[in-house]
N, C-alpha and C. Protein backbone atom coordinates (compact mmCIF):
# COMPACT_ATOMS: atom_id res chain seq x y z
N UNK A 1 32.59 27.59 4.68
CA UNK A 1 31.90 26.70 3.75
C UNK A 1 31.13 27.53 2.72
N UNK A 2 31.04 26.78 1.30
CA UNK A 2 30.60 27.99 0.69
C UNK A 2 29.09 28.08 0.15
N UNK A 3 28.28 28.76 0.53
CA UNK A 3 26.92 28.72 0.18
C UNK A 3 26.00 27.39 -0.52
N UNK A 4 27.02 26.97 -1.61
CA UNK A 4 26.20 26.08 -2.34
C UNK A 4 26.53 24.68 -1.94
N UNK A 5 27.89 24.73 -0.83
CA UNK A 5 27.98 22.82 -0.22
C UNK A 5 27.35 23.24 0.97
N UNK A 6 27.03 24.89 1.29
CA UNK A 6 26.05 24.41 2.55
C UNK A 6 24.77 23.88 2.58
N UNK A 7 24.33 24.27 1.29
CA UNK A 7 23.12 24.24 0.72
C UNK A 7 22.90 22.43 0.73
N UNK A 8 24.18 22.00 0.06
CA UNK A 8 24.35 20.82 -0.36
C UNK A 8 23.61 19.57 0.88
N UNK A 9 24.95 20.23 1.78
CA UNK A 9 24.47 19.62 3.23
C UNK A 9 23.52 19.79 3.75
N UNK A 10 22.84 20.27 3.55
CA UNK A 10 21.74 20.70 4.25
C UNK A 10 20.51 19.32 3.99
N UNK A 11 20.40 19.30 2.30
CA UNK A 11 19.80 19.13 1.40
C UNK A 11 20.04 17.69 2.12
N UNK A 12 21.22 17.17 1.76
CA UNK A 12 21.64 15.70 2.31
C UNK A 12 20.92 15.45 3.88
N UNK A 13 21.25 16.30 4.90
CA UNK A 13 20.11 15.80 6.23
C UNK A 13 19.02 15.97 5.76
N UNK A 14 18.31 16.92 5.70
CA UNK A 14 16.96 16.23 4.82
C UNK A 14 16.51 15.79 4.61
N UNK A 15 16.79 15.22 2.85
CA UNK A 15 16.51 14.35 2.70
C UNK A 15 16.79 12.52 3.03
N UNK A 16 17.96 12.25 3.53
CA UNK A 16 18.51 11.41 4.78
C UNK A 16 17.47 10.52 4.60
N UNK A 17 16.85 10.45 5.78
CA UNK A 17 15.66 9.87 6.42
C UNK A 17 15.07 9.37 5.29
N UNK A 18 14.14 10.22 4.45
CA UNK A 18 13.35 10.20 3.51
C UNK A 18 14.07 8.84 2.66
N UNK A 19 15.09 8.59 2.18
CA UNK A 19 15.70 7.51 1.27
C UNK A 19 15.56 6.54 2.57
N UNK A 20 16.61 7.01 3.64
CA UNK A 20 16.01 5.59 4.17
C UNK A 20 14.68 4.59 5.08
N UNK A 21 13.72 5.41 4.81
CA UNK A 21 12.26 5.39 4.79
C UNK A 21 12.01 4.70 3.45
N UNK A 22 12.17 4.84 2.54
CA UNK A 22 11.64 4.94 1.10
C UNK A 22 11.31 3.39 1.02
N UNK A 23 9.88 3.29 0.76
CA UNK A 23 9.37 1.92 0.58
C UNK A 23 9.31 1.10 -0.57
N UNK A 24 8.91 -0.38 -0.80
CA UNK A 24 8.21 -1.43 -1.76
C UNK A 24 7.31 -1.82 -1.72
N UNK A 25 6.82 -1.75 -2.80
CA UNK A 25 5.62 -2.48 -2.71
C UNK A 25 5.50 -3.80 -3.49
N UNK A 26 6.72 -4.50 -3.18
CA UNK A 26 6.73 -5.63 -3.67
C UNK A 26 7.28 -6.95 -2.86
N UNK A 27 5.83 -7.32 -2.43
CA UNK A 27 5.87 -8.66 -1.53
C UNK A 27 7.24 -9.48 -1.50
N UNK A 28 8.20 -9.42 -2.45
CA UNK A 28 9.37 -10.27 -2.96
C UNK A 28 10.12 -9.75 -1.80
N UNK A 29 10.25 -8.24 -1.46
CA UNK A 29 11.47 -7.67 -0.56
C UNK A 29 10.61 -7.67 0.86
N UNK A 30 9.58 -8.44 1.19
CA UNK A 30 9.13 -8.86 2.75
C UNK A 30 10.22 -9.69 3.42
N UNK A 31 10.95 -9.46 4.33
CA UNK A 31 12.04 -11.05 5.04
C UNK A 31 11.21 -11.55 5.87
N UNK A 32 11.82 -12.60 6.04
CA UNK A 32 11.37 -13.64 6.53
C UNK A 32 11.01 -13.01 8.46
N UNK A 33 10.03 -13.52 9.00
CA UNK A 33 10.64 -13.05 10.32
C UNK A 33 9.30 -13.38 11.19
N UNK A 34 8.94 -13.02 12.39
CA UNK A 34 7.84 -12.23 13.63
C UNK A 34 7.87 -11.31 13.34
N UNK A 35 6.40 -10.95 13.12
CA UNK A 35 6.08 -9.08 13.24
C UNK A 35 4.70 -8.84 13.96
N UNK A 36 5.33 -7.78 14.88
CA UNK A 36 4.01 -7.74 15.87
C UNK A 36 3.15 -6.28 15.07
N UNK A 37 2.01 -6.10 15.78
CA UNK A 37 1.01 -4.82 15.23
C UNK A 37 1.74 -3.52 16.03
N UNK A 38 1.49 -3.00 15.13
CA UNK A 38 2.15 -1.45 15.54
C UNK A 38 0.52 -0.68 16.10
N UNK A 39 0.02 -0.76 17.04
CA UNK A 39 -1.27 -0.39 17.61
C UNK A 39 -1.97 1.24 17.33
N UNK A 40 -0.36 1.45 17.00
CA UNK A 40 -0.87 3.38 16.83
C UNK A 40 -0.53 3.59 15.16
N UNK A 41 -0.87 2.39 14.62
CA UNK A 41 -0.74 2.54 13.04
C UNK A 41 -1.83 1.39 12.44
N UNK A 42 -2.78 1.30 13.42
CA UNK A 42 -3.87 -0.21 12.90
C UNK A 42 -5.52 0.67 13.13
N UNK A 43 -6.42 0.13 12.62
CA UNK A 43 -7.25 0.24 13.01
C UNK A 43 -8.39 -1.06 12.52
N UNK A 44 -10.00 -1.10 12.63
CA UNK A 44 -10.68 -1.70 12.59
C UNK A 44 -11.94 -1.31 12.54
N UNK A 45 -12.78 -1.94 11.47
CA UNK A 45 -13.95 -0.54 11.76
C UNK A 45 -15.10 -1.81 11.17
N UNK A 46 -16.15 -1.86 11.09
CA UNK A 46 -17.19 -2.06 11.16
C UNK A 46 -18.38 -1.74 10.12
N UNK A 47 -19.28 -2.02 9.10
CA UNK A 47 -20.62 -1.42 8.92
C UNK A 47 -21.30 -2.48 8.77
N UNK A 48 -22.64 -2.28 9.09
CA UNK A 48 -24.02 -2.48 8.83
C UNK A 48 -25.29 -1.97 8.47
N UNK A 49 -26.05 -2.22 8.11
CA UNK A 49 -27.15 -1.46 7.44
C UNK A 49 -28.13 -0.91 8.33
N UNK A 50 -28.65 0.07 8.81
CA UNK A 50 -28.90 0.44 9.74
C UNK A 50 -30.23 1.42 9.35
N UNK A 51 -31.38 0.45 9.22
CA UNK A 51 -33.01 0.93 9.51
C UNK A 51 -33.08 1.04 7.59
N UNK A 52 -32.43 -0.25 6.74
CA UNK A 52 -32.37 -0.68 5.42
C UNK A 52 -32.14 0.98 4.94
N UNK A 53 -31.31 2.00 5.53
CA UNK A 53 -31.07 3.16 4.80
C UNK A 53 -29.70 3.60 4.33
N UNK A 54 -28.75 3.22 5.97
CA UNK A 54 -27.48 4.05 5.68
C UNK A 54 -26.51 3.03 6.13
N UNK A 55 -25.38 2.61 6.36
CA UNK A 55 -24.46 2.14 6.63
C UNK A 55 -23.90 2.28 8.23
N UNK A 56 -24.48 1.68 8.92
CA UNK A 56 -23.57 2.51 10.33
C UNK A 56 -22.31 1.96 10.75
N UNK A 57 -21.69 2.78 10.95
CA UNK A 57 -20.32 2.37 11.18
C UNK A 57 -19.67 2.48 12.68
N UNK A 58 -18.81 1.89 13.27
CA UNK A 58 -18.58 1.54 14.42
C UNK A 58 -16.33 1.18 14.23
N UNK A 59 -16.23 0.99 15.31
CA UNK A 59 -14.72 1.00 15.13
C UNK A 59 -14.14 0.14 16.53
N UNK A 60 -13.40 -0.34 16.61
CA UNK A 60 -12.53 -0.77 18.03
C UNK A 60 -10.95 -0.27 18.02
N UNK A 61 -11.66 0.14 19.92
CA UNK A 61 -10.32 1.00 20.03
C UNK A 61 -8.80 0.50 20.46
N UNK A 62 -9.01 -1.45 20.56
CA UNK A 62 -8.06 -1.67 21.31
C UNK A 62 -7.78 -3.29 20.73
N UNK A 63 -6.39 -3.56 19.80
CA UNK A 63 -6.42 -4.73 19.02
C UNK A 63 -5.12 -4.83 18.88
N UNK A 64 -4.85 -6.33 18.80
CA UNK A 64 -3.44 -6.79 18.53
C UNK A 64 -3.13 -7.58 17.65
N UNK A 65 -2.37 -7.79 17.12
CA UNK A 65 -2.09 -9.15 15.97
C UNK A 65 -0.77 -9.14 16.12
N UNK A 66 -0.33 -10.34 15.47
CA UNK A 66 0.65 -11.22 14.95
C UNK A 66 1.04 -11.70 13.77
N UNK A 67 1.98 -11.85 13.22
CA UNK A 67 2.05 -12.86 11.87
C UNK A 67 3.77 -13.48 11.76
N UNK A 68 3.73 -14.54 11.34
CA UNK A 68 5.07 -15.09 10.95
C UNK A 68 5.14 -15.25 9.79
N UNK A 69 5.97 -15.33 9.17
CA UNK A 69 6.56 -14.90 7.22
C UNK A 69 7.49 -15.77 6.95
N UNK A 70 7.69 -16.64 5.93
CA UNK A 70 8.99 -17.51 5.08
C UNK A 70 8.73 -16.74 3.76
N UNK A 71 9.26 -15.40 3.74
CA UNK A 71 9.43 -15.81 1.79
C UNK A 71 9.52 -17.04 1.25
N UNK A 72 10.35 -18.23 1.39
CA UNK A 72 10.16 -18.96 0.81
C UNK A 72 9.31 -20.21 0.84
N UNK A 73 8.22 -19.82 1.94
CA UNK A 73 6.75 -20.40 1.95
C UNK A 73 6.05 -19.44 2.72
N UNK A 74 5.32 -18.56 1.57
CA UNK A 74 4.33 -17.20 1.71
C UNK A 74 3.03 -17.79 2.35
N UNK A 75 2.55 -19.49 1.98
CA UNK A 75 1.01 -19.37 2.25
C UNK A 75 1.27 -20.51 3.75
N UNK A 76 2.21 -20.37 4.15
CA UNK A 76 2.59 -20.95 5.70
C UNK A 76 2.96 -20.17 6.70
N UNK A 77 2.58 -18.95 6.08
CA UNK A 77 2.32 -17.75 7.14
C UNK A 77 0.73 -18.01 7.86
N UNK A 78 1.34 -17.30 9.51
CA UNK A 78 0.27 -17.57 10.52
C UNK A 78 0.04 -16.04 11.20
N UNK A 79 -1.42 -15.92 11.02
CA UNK A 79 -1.73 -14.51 11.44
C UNK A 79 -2.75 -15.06 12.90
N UNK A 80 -1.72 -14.15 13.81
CA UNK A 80 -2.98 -13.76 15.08
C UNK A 80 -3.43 -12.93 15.64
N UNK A 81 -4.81 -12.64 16.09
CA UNK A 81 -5.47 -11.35 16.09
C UNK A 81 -6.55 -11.32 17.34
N UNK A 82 -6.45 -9.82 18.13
CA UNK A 82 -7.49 -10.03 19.10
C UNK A 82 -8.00 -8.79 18.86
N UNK A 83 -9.04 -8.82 19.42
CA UNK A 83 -9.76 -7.19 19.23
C UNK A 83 -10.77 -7.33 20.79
N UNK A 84 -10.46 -6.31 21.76
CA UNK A 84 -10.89 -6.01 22.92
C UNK A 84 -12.70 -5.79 22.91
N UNK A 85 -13.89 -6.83 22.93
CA UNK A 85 -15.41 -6.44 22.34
C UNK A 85 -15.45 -5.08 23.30
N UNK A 86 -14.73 -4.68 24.45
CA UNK A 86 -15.17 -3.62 25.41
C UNK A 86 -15.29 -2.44 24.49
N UNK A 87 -13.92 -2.04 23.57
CA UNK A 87 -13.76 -1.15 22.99
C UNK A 87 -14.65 -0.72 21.57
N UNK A 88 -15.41 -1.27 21.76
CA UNK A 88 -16.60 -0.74 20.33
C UNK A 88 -16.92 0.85 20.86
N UNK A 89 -16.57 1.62 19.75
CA UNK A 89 -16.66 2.67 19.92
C UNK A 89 -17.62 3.06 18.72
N UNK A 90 -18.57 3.95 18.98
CA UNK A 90 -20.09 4.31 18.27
C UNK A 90 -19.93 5.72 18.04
N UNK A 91 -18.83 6.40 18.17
CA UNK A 91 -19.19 7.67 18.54
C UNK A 91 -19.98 8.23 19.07
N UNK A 92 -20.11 7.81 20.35
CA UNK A 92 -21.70 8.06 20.99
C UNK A 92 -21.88 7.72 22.60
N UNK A 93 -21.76 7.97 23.62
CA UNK A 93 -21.88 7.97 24.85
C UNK A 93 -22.73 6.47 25.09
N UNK A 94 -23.45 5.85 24.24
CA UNK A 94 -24.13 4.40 24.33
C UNK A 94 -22.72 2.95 23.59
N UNK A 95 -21.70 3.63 23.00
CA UNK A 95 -20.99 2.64 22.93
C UNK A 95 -20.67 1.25 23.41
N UNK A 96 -20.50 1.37 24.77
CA UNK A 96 -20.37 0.27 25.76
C UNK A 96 -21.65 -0.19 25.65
N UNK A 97 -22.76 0.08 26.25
CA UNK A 97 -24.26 -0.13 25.92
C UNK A 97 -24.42 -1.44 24.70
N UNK A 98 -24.11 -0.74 23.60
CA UNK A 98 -24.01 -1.42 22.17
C UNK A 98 -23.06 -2.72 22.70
N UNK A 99 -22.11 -2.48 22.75
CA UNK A 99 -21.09 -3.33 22.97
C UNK A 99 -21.93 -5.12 23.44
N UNK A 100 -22.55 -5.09 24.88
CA UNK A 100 -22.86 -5.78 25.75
C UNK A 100 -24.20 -6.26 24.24
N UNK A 101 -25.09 -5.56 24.12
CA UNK A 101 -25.88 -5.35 23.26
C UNK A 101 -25.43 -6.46 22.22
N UNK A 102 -25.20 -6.27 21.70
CA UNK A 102 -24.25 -6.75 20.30
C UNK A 102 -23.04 -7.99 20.12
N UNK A 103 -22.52 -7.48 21.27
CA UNK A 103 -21.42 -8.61 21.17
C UNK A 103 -21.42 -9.56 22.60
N UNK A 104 -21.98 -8.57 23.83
CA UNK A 104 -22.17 -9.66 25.01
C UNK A 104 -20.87 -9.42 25.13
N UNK A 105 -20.49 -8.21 25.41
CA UNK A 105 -18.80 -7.92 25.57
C UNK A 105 -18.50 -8.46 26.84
N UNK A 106 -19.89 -7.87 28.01
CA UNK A 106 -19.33 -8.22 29.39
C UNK A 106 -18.62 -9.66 29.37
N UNK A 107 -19.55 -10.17 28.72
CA UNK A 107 -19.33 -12.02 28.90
C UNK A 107 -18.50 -12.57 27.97
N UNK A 108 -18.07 -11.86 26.88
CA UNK A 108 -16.87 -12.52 26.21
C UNK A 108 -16.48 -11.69 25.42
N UNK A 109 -15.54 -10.80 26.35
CA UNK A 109 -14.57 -9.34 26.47
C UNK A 109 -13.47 -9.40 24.83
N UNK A 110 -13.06 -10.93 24.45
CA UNK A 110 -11.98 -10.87 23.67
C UNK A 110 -12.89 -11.37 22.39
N UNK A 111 -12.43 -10.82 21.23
CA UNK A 111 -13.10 -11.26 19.74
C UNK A 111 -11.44 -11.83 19.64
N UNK A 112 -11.21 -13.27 18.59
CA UNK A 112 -10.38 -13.30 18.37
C UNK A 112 -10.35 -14.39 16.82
N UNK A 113 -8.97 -14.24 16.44
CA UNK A 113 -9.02 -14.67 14.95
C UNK A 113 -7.58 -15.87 14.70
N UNK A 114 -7.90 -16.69 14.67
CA UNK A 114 -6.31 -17.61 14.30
C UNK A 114 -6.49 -18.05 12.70
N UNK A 115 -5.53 -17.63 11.58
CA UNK A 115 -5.55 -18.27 10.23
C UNK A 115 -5.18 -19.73 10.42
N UNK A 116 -5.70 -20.65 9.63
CA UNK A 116 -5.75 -21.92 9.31
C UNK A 116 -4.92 -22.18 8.31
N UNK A 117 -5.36 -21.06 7.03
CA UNK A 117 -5.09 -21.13 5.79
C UNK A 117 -4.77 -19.76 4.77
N UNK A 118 -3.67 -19.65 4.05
CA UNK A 118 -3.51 -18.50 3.19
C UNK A 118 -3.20 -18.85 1.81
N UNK A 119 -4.00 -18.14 1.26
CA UNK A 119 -3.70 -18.52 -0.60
C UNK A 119 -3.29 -17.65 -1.18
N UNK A 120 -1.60 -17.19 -1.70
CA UNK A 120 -1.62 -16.09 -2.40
C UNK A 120 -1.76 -15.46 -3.67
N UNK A 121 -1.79 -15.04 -4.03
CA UNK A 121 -2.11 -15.21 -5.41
C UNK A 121 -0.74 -15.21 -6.09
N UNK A 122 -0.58 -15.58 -7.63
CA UNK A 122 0.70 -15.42 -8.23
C UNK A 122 1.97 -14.25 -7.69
N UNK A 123 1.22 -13.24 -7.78
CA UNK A 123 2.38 -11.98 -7.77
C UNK A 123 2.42 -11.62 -6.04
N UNK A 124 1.51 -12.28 -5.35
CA UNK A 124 1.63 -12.35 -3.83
C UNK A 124 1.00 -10.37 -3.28
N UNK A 125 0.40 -10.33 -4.31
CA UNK A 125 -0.11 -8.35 -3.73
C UNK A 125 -0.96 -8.97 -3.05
N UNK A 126 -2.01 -9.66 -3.26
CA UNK A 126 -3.20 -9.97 -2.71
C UNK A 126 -3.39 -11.37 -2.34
N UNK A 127 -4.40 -12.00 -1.78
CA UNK A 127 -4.85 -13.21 -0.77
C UNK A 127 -5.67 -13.52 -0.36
N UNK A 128 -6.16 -14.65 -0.11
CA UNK A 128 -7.35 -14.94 1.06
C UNK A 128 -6.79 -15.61 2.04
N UNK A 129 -7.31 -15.42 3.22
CA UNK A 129 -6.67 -15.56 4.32
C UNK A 129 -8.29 -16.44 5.08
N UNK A 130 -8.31 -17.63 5.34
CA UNK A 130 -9.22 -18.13 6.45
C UNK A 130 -8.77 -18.41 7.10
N UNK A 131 -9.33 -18.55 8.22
CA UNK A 131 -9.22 -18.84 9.79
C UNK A 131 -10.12 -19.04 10.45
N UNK A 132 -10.00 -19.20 12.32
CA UNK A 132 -11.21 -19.33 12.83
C UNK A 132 -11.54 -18.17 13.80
N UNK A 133 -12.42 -17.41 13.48
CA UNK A 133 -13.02 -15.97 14.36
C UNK A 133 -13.57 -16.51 15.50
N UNK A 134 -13.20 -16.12 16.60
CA UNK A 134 -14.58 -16.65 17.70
C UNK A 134 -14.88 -15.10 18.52
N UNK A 135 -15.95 -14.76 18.52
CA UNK A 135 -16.85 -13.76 18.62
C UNK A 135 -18.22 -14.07 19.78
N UNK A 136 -18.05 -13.61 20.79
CA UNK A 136 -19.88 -13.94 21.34
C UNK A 136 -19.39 -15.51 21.94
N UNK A 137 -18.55 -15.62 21.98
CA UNK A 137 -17.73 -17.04 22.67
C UNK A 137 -18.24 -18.42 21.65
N UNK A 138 -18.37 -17.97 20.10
CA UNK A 138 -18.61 -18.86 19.29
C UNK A 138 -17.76 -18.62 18.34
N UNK A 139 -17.55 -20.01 17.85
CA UNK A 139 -16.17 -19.75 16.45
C UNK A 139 -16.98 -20.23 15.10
N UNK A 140 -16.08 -19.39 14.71
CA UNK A 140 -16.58 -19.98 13.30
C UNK A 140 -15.85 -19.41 11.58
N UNK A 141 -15.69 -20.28 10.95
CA UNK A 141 -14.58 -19.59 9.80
C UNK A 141 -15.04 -18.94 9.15
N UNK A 142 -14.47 -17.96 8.57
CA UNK A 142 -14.18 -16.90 7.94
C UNK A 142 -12.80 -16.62 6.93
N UNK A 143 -13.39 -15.73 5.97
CA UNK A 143 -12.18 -15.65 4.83
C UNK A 143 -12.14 -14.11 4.56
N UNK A 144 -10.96 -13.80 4.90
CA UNK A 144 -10.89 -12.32 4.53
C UNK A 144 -9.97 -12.11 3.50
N UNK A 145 -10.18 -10.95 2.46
CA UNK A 145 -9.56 -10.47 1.52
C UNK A 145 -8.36 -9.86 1.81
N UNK A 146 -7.06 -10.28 1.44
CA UNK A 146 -6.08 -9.32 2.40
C UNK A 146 -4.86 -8.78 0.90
N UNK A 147 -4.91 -7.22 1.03
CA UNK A 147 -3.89 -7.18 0.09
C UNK A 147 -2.73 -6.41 0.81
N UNK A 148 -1.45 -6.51 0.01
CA UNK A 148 -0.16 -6.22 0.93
C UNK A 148 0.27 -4.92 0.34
N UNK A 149 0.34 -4.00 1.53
CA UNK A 149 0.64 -2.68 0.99
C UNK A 149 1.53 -2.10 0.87
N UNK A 150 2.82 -2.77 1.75
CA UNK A 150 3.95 -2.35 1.56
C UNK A 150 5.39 -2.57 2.39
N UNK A 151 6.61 -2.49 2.27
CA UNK A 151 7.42 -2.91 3.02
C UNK A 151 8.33 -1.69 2.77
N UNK A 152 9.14 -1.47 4.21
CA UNK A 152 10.21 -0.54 4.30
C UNK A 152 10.92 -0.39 5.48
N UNK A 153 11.29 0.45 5.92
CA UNK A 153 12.59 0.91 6.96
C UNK A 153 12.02 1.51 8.19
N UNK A 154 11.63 1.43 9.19
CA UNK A 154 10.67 2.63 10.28
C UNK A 154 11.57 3.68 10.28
N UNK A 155 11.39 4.45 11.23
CA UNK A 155 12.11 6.20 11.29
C UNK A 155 13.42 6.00 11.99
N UNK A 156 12.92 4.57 13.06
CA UNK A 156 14.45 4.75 14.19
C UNK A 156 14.70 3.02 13.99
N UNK A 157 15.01 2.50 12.14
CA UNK A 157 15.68 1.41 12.23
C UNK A 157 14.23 -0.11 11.91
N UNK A 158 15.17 -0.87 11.45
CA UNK A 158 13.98 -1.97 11.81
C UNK A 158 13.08 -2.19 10.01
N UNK A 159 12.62 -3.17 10.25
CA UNK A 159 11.34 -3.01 9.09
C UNK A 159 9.92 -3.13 9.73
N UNK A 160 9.24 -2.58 8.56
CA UNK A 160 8.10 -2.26 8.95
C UNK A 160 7.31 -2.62 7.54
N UNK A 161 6.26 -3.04 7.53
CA UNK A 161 5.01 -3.59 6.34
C UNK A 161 3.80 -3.41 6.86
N UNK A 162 3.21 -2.91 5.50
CA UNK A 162 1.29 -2.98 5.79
C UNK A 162 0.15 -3.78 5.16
N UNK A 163 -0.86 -4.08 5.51
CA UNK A 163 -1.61 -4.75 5.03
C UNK A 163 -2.67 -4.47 5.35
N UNK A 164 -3.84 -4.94 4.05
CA UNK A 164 -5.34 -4.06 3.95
C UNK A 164 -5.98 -5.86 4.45
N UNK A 165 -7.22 -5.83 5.02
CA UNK A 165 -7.67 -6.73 4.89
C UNK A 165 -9.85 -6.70 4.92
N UNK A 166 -10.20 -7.05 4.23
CA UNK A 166 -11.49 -7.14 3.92
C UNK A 166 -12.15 -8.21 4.32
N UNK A 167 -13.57 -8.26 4.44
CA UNK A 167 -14.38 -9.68 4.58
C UNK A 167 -15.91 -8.81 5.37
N UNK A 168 -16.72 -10.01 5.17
CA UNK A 168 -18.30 -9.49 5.47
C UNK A 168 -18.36 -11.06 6.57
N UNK A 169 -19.30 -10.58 7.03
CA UNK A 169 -19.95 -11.92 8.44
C UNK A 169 -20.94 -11.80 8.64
N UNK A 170 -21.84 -12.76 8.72
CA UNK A 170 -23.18 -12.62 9.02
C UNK A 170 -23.03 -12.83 10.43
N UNK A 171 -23.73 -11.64 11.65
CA UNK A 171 -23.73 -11.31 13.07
C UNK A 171 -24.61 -12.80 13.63
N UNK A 172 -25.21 -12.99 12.93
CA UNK A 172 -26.32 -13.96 13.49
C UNK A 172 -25.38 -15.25 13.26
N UNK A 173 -24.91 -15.52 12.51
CA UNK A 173 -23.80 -17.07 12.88
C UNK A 173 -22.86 -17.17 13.96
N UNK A 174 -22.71 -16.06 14.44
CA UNK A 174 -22.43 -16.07 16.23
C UNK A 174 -23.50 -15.54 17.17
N UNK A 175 -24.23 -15.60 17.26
CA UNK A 175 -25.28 -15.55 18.14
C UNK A 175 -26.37 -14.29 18.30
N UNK A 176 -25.55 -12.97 17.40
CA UNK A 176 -25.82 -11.45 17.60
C UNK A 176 -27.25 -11.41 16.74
N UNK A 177 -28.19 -11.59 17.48
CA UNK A 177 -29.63 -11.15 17.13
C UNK A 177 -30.73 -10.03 17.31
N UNK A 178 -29.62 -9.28 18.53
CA UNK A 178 -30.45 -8.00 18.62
C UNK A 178 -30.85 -6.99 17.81
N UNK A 179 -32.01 -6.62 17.25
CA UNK A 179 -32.56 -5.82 16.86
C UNK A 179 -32.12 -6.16 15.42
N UNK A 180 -32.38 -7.38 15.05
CA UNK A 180 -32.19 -7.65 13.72
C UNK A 180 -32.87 -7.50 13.01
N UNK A 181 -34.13 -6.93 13.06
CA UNK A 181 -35.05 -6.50 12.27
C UNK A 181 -35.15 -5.16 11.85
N UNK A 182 -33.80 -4.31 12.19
CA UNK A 182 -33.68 -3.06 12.32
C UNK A 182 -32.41 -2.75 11.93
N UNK A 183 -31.70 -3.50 12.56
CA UNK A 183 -30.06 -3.52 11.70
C UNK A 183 -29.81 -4.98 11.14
N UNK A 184 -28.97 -4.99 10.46
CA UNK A 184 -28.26 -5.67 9.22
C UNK A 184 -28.21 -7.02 9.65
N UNK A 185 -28.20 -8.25 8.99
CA UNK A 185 -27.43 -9.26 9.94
C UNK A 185 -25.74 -9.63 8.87
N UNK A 186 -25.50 -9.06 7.81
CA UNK A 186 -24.13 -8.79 7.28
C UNK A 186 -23.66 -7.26 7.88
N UNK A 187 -22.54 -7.85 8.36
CA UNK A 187 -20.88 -6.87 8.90
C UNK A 187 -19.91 -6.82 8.17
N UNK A 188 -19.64 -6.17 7.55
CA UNK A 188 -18.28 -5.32 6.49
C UNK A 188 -17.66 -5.19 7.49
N UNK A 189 -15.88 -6.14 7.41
CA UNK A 189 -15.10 -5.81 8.31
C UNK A 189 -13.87 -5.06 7.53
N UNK A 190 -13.77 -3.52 7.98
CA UNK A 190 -12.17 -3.37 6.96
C UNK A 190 -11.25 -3.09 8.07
N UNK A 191 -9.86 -3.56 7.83
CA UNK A 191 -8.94 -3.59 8.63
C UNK A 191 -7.85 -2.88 7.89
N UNK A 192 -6.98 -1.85 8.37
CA UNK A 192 -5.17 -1.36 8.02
C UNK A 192 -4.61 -1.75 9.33
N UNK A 193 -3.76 -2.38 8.74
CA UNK A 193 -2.76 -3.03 9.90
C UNK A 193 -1.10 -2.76 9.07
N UNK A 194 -0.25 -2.12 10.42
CA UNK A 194 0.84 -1.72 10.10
C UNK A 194 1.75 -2.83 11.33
N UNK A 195 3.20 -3.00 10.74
CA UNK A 195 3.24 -4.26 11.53
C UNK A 195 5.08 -4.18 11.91
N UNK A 196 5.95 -4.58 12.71
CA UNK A 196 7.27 -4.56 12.82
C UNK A 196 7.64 -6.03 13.08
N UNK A 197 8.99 -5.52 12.52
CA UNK A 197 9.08 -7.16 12.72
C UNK A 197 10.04 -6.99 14.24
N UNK A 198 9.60 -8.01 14.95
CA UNK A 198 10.48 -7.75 15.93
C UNK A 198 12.34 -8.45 15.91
């Protein structure tokens, strides 16, 4: 073979993958389908204002979601979501502590989220998404900012899409009053969620 079709070939495994990886970012090429959370591509994180100075931030280590999709009815999509209260992670050996503290994890272990309602906007990048959060074993609605980040191919087959999602909560409309005179009673929730369709 001669140097430059080995080269060639080479070039072709390579890059391979890479094309068929190669993403959109245009809500139009989402299909229709079930897509569960890809858990080792999500996360969830947390801030509050903490002694009116700095932002403290917090994260959970253990969350699932759901969503169903019609391209050709985008805002009759249904997102579902749990987040484990055990797993509040503080960076800090008092985590769990906080947890019970804060959310009353012992006593109501699951935070969870069902959409009601989705509005997309014209070009479908972005959304509001309400639903009902129940937290502290109290529900209550909420509207999060959700924009769509992208759609494509995973490594071994399949599709795969991401999505950003935003929203603030006041802690005290579910019951969280501890040390509210010291921390925040608004929570900045930001979420990346990566998702397959099954």
């Amino acid at each position: 073979m001669k140097p430059r079709t080995l080269v060639g070939t080479a070039l072709a495994v390579l890059l391979g993958p890479v094309a068929a990886i190669a993403a959109s970012q245009s809500p139009a090429d989402l299909p229709a389908g079930v897509y569960s959370l890809d858990k080792k591509h999500a996360s969830i994180t947390a801030k509050v204002l903490h002694m009116g100075v700095s932002l403290y931030t917090s994260r959970f280590d253990t969350l699932d979601a759901s969503f169903t999709y019609d391209p050709a009815h985008p805002a009759d999509a249904r997102v579902k979501a749990s987040v484990e209260a055990t797993s509040m992670d503080v960076n800090a050996p008092y985590g769990r502590k906080f947890a019970d503290e804060f959310l009353d994890a012992t006593n109501h272990p699951a935070i969870t989220f069902v959409s009601t309602a989705i509005t997309p906007s014209p070009d479908g990048r972005t959304g509001a998404m309400t639903g009902d959060l129940t937290l502290r074993g109290v529900t209550h609605p909420e509207t999060f900012n959700v924009t769509f980040v992208g759609v494509g191919h995973g490594l071994f087959g399949g599709t795969i899409t991401g999505f950003s999602a935003v929203t603030t909560i006041k802690r005290s409309d579910f019951g969280s009053t501890f040390l509210l005179n010291l921390v925040g009673d608004d929570v900045s929730i930001d979420i990346e969620a990566e998702f397959d369709r099954r």
